[in-house]
PDB file of N, CA and C in Angstrom:
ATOM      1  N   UNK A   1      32.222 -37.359-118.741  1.00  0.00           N
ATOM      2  CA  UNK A   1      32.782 -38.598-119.235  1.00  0.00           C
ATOM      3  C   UNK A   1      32.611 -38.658-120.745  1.00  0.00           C
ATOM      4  N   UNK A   2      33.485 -39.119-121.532  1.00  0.00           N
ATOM      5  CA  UNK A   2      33.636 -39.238-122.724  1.00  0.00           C
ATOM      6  C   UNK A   2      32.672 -40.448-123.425  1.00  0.00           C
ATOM      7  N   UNK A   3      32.797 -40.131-124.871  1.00  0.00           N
ATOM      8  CA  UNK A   3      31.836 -41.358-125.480  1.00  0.00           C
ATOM      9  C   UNK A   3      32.582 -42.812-125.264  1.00  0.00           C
ATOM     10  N   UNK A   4      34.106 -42.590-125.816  1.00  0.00           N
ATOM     11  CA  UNK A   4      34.705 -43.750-126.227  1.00  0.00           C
ATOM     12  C   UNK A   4      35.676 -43.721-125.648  1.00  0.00           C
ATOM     13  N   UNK A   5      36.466 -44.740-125.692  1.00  0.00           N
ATOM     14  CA  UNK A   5      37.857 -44.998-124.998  1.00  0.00           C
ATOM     15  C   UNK A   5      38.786 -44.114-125.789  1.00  0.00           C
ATOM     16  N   UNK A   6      38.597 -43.838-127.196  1.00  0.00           N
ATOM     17  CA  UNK A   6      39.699 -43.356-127.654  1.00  0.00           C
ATOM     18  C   UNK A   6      39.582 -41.952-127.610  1.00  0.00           C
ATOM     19  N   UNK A   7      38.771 -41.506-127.390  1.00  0.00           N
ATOM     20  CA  UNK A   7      38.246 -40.152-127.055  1.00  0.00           C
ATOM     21  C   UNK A   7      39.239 -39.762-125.473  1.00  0.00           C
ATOM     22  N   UNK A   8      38.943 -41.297-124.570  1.00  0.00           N
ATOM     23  CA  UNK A   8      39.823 -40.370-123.155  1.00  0.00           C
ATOM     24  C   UNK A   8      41.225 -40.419-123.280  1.00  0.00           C
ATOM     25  N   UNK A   9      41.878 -41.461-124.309  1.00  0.00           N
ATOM     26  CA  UNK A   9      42.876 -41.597-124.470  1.00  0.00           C
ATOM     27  C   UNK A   9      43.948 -40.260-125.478  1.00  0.00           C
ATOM     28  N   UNK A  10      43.174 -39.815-126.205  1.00  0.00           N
ATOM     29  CA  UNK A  10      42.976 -38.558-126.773  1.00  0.00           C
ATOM     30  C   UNK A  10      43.404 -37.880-125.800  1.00  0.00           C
ATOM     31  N   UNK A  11      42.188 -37.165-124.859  1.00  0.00           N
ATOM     32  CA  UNK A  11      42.462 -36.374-123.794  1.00  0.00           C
ATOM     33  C   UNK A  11      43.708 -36.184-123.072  1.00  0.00           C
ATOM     34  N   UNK A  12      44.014 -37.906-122.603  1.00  0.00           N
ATOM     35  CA  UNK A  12      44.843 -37.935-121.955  1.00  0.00           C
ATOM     36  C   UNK A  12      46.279 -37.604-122.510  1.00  0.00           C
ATOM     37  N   UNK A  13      46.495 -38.076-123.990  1.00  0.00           N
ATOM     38  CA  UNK A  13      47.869 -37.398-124.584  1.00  0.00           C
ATOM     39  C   UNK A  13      47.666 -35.602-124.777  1.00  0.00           C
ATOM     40  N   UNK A  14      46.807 -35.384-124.850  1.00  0.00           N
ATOM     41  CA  UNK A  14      46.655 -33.772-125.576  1.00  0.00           C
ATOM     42  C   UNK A  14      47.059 -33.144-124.114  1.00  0.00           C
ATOM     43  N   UNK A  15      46.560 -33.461-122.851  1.00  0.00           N
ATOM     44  CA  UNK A  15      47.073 -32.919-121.821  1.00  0.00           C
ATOM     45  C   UNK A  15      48.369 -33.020-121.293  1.00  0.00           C
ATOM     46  N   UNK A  16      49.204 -34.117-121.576  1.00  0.00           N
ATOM     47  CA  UNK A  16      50.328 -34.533-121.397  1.00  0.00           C
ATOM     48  C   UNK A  16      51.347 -33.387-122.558  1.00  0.00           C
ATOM     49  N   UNK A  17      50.860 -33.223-123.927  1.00  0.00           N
ATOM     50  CA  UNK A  17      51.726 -32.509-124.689  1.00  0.00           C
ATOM     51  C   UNK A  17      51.016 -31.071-124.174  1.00  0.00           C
ATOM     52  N   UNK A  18      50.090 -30.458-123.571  1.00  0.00           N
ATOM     53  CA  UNK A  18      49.999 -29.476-122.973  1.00  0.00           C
ATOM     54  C   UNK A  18      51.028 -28.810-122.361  1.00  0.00           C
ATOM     55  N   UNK A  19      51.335 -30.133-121.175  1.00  0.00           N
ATOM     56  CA  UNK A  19      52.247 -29.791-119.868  1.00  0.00           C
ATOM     57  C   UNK A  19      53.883 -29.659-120.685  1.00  0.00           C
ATOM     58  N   UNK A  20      53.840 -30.443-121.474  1.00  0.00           N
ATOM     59  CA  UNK A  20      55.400 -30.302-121.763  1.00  0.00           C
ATOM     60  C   UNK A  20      55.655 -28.831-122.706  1.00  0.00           C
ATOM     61  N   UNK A  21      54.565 -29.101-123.338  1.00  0.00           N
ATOM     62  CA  UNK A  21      54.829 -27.441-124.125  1.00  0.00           C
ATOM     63  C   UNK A  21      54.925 -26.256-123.163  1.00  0.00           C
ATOM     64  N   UNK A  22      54.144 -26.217-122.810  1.00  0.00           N
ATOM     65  CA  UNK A  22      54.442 -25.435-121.531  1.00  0.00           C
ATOM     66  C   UNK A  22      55.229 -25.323-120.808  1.00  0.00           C
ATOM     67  N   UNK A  23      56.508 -26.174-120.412  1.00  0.00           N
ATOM     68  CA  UNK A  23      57.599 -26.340-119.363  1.00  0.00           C
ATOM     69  C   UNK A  23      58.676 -25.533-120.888  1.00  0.00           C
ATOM     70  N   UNK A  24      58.327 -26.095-122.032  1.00  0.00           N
ATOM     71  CA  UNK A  24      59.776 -25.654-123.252  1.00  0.00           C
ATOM     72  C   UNK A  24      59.185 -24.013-123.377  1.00  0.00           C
ATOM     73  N   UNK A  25      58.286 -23.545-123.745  1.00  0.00           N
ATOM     74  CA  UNK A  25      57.632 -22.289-123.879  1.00  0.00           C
ATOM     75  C   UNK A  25      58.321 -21.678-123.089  1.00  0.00           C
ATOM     76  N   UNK A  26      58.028 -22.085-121.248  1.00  0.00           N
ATOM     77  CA  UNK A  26      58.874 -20.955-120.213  1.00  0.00           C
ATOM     78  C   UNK A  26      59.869 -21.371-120.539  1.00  0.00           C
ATOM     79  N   UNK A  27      60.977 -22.378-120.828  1.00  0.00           N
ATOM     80  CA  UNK A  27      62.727 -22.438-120.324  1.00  0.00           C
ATOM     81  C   UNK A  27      63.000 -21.126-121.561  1.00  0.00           C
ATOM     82  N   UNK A  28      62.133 -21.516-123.050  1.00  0.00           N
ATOM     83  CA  UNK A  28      62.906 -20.696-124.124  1.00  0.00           C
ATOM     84  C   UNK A  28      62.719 -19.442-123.574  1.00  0.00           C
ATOM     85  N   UNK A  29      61.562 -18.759-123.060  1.00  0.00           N
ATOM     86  CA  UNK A  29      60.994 -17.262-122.703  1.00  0.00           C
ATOM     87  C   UNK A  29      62.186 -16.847-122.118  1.00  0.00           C
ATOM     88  N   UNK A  30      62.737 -17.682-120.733  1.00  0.00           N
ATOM     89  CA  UNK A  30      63.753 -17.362-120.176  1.00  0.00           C
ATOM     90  C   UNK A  30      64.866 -17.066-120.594  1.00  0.00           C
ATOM     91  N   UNK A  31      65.397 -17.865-121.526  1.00  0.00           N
ATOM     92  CA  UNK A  31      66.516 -18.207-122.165  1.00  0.00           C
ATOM     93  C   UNK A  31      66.505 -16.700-122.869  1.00  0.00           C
ATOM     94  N   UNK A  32      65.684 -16.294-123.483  1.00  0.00           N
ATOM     95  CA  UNK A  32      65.038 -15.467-124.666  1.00  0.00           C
ATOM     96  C   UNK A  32      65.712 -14.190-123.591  1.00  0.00           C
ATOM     97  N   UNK A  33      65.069 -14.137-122.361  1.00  0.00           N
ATOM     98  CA  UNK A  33      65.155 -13.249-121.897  1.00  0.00           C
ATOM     99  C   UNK A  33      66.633 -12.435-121.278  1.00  0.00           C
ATOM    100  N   UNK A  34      66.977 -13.707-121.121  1.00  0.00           N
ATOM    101  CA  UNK A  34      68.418 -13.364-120.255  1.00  0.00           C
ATOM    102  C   UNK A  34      69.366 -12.743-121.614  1.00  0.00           C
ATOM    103  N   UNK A  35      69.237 -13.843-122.768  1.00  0.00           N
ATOM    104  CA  UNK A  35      70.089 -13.384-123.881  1.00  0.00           C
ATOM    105  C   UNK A  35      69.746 -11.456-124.021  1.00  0.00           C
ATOM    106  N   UNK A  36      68.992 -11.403-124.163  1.00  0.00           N
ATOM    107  CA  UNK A  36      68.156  -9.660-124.338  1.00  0.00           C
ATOM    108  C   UNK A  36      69.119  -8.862-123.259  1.00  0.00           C
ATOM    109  N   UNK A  37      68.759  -9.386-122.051  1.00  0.00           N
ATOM    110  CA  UNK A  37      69.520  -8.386-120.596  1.00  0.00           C
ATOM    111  C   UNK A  37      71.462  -8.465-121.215  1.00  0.00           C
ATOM    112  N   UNK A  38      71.695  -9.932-121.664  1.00  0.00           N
ATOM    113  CA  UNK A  38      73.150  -9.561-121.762  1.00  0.00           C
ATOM    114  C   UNK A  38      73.287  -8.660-122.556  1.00  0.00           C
ATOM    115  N   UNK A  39      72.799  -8.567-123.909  1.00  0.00           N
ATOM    116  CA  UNK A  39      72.375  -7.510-125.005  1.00  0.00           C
ATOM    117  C   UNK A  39      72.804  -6.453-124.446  1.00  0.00           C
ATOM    118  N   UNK A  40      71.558  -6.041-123.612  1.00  0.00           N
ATOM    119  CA  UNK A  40      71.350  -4.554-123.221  1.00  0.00           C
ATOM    120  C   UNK A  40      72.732  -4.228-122.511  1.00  0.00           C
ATOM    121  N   UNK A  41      73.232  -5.129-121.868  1.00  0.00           N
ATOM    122  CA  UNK A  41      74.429  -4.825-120.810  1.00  0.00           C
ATOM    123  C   UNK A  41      75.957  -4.285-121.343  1.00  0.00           C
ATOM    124  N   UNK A  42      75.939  -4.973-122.726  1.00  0.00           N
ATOM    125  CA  UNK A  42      76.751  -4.336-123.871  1.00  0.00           C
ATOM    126  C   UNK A  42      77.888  -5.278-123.358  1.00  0.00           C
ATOM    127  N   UNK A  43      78.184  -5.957-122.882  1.00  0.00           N
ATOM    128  CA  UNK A  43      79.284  -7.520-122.921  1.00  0.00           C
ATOM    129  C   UNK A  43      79.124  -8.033-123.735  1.00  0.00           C
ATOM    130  N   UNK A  44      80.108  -7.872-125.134  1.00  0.00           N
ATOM    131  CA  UNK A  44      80.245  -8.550-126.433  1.00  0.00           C
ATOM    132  C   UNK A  44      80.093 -10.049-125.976  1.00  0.00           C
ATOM    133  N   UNK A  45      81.170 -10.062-124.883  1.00  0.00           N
ATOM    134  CA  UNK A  45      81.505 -11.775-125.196  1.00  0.00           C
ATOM    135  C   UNK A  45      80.298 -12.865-124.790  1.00  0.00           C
ATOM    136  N   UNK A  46      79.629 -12.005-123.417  1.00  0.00           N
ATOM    137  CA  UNK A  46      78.336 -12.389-122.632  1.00  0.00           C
ATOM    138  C   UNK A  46      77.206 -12.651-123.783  1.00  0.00           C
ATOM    139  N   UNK A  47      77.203 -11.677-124.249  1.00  0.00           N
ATOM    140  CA  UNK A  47      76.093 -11.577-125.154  1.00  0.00           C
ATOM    141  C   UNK A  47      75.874 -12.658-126.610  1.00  0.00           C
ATOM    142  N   UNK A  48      77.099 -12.941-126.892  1.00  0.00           N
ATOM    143  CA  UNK A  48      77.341 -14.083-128.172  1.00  0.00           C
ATOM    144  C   UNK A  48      76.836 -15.035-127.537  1.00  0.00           C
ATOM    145  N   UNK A  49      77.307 -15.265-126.076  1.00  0.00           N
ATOM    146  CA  UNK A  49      77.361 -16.919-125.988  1.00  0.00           C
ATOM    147  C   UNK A  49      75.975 -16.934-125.751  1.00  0.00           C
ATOM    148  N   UNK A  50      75.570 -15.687-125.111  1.00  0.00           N
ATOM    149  CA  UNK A  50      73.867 -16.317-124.327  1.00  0.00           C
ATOM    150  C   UNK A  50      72.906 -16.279-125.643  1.00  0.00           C
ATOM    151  N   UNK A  51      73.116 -15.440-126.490  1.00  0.00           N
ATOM    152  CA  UNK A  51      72.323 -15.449-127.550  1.00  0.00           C
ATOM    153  C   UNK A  51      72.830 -17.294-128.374  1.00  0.00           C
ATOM    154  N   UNK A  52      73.429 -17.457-128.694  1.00  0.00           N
ATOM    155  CA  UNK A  52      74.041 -18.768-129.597  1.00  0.00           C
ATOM    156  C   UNK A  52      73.187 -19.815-128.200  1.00  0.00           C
ATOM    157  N   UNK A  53      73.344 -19.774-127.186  1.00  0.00           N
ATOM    158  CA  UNK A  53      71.987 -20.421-126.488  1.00  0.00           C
ATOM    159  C   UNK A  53      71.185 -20.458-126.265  1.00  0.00           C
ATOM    160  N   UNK A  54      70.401 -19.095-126.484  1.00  0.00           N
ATOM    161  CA  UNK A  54      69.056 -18.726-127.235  1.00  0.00           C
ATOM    162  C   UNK A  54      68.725 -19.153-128.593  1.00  0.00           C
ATOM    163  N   UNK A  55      69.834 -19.095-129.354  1.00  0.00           N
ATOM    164  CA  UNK A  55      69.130 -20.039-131.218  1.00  0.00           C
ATOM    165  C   UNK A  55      69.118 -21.471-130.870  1.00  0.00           C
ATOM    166  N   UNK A  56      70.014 -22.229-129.988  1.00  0.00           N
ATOM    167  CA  UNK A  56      70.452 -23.105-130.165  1.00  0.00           C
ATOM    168  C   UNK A  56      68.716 -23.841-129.516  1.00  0.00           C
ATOM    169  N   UNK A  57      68.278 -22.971-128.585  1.00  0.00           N
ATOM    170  CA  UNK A  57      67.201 -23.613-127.794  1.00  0.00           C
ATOM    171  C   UNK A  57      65.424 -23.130-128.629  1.00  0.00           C
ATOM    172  N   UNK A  58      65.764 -21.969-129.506  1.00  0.00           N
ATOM    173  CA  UNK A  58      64.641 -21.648-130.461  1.00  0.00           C
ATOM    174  C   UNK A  58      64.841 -23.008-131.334  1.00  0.00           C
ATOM    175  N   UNK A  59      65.653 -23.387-131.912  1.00  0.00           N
ATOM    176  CA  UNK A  59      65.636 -24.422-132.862  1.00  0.00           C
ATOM    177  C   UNK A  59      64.911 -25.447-132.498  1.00  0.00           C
ATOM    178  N   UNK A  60      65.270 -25.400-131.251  1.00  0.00           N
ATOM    179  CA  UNK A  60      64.614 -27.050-130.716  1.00  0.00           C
ATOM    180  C   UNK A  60      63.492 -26.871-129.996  1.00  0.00           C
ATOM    181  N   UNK A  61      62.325 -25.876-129.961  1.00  0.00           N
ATOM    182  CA  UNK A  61      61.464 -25.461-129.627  1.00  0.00           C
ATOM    183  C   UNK A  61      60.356 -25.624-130.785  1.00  0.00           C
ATOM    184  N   UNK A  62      61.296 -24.686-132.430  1.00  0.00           N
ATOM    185  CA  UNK A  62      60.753 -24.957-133.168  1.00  0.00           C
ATOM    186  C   UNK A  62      60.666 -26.358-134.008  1.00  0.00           C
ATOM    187  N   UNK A  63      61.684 -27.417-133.665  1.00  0.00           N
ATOM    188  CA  UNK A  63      61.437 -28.797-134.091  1.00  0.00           C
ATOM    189  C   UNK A  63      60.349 -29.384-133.648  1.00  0.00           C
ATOM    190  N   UNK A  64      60.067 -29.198-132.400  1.00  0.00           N
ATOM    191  CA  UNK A  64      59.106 -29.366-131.413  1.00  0.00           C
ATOM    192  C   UNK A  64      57.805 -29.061-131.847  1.00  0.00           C
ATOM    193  N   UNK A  65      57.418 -28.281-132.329  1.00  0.00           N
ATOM    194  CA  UNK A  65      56.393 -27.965-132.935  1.00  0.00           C
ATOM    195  C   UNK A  65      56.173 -26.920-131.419  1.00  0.00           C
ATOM    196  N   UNK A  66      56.643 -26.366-130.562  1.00  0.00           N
ATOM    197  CA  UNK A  66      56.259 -25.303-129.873  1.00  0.00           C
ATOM    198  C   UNK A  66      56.221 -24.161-130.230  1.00  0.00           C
ATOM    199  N   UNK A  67      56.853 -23.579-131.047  1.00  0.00           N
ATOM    200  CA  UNK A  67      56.516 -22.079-131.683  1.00  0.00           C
ATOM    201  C   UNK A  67      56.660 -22.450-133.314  1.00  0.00           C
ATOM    202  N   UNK A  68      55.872 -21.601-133.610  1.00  0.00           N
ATOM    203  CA  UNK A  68      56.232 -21.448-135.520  1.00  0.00           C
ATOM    204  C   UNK A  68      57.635 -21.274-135.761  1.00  0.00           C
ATOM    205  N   UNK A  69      57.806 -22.147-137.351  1.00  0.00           N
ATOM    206  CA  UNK A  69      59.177 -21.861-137.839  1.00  0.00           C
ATOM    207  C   UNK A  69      59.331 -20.643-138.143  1.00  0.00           C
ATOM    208  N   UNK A  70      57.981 -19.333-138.389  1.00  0.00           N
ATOM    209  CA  UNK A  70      58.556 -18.274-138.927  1.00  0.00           C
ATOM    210  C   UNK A  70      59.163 -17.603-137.519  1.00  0.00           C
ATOM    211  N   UNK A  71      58.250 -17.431-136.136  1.00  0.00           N
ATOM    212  CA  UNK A  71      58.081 -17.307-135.479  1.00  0.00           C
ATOM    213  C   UNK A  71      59.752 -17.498-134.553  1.00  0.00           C
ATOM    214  N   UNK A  72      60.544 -18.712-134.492  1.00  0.00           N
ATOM    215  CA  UNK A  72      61.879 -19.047-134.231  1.00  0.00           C
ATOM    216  C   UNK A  72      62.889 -17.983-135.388  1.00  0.00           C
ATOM    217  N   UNK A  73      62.269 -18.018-136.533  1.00  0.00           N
ATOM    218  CA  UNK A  73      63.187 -17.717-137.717  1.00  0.00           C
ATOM    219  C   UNK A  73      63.224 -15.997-137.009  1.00  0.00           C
ATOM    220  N   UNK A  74      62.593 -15.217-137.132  1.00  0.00           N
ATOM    221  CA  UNK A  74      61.702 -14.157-136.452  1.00  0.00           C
ATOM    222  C   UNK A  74      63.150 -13.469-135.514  1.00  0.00           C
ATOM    223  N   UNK A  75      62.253 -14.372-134.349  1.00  0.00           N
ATOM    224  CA  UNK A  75      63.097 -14.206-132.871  1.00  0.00           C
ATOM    225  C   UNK A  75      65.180 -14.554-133.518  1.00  0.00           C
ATOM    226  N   UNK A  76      65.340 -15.262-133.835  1.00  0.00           N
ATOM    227  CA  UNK A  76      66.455 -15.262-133.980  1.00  0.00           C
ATOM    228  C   UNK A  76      67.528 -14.263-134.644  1.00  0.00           C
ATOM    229  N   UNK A  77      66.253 -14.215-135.988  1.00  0.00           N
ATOM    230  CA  UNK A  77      67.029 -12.561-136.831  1.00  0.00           C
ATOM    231  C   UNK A  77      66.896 -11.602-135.929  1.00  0.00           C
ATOM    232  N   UNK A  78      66.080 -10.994-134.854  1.00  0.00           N
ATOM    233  CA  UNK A  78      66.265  -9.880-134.044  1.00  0.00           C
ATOM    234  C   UNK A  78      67.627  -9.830-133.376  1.00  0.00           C
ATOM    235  N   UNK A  79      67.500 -11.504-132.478  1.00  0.00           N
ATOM    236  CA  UNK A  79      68.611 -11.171-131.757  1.00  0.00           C
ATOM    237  C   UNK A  79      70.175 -11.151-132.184  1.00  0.00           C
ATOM    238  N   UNK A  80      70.049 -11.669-133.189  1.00  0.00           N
ATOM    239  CA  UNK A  80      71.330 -11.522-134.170  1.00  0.00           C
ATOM    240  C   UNK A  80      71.571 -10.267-134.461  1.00  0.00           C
ATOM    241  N   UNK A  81      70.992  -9.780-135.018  1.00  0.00           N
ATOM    242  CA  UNK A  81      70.809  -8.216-135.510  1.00  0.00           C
ATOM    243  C   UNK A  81      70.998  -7.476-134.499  1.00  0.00           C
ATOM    244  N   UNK A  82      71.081  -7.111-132.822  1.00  0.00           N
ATOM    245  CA  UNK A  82      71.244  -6.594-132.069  1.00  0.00           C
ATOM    246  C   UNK A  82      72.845  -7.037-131.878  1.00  0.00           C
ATOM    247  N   UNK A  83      73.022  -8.108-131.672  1.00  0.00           N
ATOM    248  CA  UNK A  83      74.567  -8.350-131.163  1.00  0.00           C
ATOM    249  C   UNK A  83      75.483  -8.209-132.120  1.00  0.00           C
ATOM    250  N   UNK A  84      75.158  -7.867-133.432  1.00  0.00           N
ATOM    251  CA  UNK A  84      75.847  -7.644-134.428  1.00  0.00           C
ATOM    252  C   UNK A  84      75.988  -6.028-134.682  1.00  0.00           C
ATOM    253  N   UNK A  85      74.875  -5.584-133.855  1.00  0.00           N
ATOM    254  CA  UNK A  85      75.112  -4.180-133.947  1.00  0.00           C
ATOM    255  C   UNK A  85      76.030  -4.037-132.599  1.00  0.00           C
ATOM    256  N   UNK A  86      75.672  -4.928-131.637  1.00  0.00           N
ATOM    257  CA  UNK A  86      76.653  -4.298-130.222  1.00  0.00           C
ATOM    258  C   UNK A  86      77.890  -4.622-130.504  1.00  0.00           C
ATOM    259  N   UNK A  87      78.494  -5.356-131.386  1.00  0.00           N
ATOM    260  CA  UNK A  87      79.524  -5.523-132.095  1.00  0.00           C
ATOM    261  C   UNK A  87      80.651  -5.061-132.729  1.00  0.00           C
ATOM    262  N   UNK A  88      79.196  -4.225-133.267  1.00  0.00           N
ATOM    263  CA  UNK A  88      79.965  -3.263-134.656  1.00  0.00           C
ATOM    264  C   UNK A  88      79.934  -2.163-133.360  1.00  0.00           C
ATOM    265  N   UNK A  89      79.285  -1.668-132.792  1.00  0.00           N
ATOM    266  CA  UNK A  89      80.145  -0.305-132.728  1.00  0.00           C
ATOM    267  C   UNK A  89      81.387  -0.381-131.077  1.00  0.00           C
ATOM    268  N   UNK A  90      81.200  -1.614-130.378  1.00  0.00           N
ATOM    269  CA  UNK A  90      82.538  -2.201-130.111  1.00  0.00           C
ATOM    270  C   UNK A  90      83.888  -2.326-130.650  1.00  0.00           C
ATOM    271  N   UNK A  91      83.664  -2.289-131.959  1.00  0.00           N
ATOM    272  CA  UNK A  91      85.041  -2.604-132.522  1.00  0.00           C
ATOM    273  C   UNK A  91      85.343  -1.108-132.871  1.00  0.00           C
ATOM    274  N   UNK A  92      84.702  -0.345-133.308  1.00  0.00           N
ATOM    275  CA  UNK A  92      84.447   1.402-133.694  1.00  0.00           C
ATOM    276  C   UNK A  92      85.075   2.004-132.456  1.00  0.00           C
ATOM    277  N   UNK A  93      85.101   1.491-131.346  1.00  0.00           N
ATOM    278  CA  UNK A  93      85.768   2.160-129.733  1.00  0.00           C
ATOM    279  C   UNK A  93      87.476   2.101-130.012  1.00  0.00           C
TER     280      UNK A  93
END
């Protein structure tokens, strides 16, 4: 048991922004992930949209204060940089 009231009240928000960080952490991981598999699968068109819903959901992860801004900034230049390469040598065919 705690000293003070504001001490459990404390607790009680820090566990509450626990749980929610945690629910945005997995959707982005996912999100993160699927964009990657379309990647790999080499479907230009698949791959734009799922990635542009991968930044669209890093952004708001990183507003969130759930991952670092470098950390969103990071993840996003990779996956850009991949679909811009599956891109380029798409159009080279």
């Amino acid at each position: 048991m705690s000293k003070s009231k504001s001490a459990d009240r404390t607790a009680r928000v820090q566990e509450k922004k626990r749980l929610y960080n945690r629910d945005v952490r997995s959707k982005t991981r996912t999100i993160l992930k699927n964009a990657r598999q379309s990647v790999a699968s080499g479907d230009v068109e698949q791959a734009q949209s799922s990635v542009a819903n991968a930044i669209v959901t890093l952004d708001r992860a990183g507003k969130k204060g759930v991952f670092h801004r470098n950390k969103v900034a990071r993840l996003k230049s990779r996956l850009t940089r991949h679909v811009n390469a599956l891109s380029s040598t798409s159009e080279e065919k």
